[in-house]
Protein backbone atom coordinates (compact mmCIF):
# COMPACT_ATOMS: atom_id res chain seq x y z
CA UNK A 1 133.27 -18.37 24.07
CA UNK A 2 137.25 -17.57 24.28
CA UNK A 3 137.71 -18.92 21.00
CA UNK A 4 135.74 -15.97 19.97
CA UNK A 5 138.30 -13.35 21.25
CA UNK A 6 141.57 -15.71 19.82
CA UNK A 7 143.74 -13.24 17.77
CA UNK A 8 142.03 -9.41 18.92
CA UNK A 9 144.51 -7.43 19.93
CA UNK A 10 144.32 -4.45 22.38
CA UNK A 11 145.59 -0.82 22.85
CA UNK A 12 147.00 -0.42 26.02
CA UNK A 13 146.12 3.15 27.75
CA UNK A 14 148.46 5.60 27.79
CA UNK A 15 148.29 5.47 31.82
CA UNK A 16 148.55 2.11 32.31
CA UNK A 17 151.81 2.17 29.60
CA UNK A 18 153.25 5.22 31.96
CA UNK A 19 152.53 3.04 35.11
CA UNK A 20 153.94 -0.31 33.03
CA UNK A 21 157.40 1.58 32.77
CA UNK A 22 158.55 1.20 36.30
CA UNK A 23 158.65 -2.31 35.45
CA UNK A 24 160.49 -2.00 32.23
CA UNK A 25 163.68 -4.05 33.39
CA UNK A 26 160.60 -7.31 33.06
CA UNK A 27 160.83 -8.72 29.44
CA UNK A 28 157.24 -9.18 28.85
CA UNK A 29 156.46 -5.66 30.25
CA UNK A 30 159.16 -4.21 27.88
CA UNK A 31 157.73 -6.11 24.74
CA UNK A 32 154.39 -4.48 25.53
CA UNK A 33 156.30 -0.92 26.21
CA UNK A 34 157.61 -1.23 22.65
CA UNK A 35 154.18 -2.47 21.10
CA UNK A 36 151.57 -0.80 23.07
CA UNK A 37 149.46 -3.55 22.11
CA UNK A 38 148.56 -6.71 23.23
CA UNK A 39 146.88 -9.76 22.83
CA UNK A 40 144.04 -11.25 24.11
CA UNK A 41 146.40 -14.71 24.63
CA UNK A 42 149.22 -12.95 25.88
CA UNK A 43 146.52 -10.95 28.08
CA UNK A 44 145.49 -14.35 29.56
CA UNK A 45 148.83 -15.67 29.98
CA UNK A 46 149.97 -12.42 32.07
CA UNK A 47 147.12 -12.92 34.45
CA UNK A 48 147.82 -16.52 35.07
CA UNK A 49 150.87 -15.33 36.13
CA UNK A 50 149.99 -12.42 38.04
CA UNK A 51 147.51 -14.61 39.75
CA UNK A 52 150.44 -17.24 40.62
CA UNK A 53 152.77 -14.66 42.31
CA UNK A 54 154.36 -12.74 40.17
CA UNK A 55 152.07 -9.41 39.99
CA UNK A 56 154.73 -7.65 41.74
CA UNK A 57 156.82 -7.79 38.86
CA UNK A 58 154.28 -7.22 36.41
CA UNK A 59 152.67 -4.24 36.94
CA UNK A 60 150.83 -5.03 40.08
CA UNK A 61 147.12 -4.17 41.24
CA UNK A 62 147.05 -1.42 38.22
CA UNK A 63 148.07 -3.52 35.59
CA UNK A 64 146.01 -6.48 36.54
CA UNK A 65 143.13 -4.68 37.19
CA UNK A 66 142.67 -3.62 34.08
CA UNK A 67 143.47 -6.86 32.47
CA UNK A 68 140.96 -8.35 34.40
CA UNK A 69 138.45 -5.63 33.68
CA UNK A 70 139.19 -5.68 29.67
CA UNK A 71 138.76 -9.94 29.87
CA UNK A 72 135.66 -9.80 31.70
CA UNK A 73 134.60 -7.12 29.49
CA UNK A 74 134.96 -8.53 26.25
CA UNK A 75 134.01 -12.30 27.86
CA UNK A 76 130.55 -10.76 29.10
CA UNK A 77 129.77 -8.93 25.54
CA UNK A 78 130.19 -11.78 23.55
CA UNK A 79 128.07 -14.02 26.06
CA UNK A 80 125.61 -11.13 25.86
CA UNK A 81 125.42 -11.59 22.09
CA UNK A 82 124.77 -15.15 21.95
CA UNK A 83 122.13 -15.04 24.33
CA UNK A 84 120.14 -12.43 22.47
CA UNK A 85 120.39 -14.28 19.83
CA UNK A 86 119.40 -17.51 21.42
CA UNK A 87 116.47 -15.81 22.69
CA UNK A 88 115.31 -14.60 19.84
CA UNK A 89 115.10 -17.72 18.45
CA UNK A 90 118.06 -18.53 16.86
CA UNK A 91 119.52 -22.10 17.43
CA UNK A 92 121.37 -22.18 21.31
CA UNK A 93 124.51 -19.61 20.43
CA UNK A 94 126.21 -21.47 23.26
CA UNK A 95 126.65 -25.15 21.61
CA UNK A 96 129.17 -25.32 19.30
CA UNK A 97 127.95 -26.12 15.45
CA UNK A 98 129.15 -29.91 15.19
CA UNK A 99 126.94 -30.37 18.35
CA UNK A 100 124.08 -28.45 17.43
CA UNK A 101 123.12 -31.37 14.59
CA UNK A 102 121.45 -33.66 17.12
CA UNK A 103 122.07 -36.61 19.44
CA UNK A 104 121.78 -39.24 16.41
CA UNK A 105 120.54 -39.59 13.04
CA UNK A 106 117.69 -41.45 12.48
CA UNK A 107 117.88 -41.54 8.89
CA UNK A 108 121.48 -42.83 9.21
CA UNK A 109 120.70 -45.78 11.48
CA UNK A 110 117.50 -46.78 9.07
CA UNK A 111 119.40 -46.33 6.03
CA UNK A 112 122.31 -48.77 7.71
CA UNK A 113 119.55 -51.21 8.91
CA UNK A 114 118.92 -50.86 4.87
CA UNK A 115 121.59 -51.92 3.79
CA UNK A 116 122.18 -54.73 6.41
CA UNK A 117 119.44 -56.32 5.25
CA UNK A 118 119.94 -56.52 1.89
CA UNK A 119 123.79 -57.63 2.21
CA UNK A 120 121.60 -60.60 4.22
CA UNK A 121 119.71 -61.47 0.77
CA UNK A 122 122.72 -60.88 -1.35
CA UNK A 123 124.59 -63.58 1.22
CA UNK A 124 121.79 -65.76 1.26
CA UNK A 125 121.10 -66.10 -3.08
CA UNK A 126 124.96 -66.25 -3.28
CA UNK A 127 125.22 -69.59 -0.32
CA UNK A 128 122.03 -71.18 -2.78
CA UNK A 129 124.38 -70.64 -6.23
CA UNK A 130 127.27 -72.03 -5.14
């Protein structure tokens, strides 16, 4: 599902950038002072490490709120979408596409047996000439 949201980027609100600048002197809260954008990796990243101790210098409950709220957000519309479309009868949105071609072939492992067999005969005339 995340690899979904990989590459969107995101306006920050203008009162969450006017909150943001008491923390200016922070090098990652400056980069997204001068952008007013950001990612949805850097997004994740800044939560990890708001949620490892360092929200105090990162914009604190305000800041993290609403990254939290914007992830869950996005997270919950795109699982919304693939279950719609899952139930309404479209292959299971959840399982990614190299998965959603089956367990196993059949028609692989009889064509193999095929051709077993026949490099069997071929063995067998070629032991009789020789």
């Amino acid at each position: 599902m995340n690899k979904d949201l990989y590459g969107k980027q995101y306006k920050i609100p203008n009162n969450i950038l006017d909150h943001l600048k008491k923390y200016s002197n922070n090098e990652s809260i400056s980069n997204l002072l001068s952008n007013g954008n950001i990612s949805y990796s850097q997004m994740k990243k800044l939560k990890h490490r708001m949620e490892n101790g360092e929200k105090k210098e990162l914009g604190e409950d305000s800041f993290y709120n609403w990254v939290n709220q914007t992830l869950n957000s996005d997270r919950g519309s795109i699982e919304t979408s693939k279950k719609v479309k899952s139930d309404t009868g479209m292959q299971n949105q959840f399982i990614r596409p190299h998965e959603k071609q089956g367990f196993s072939n059949h028609n692989d492992v009889n064509q193999d047996v095929k051709i077993t067999e026949a490099l069997k005969r071929i063995n067998q005339i070629m032991s009789k000439l020789i």
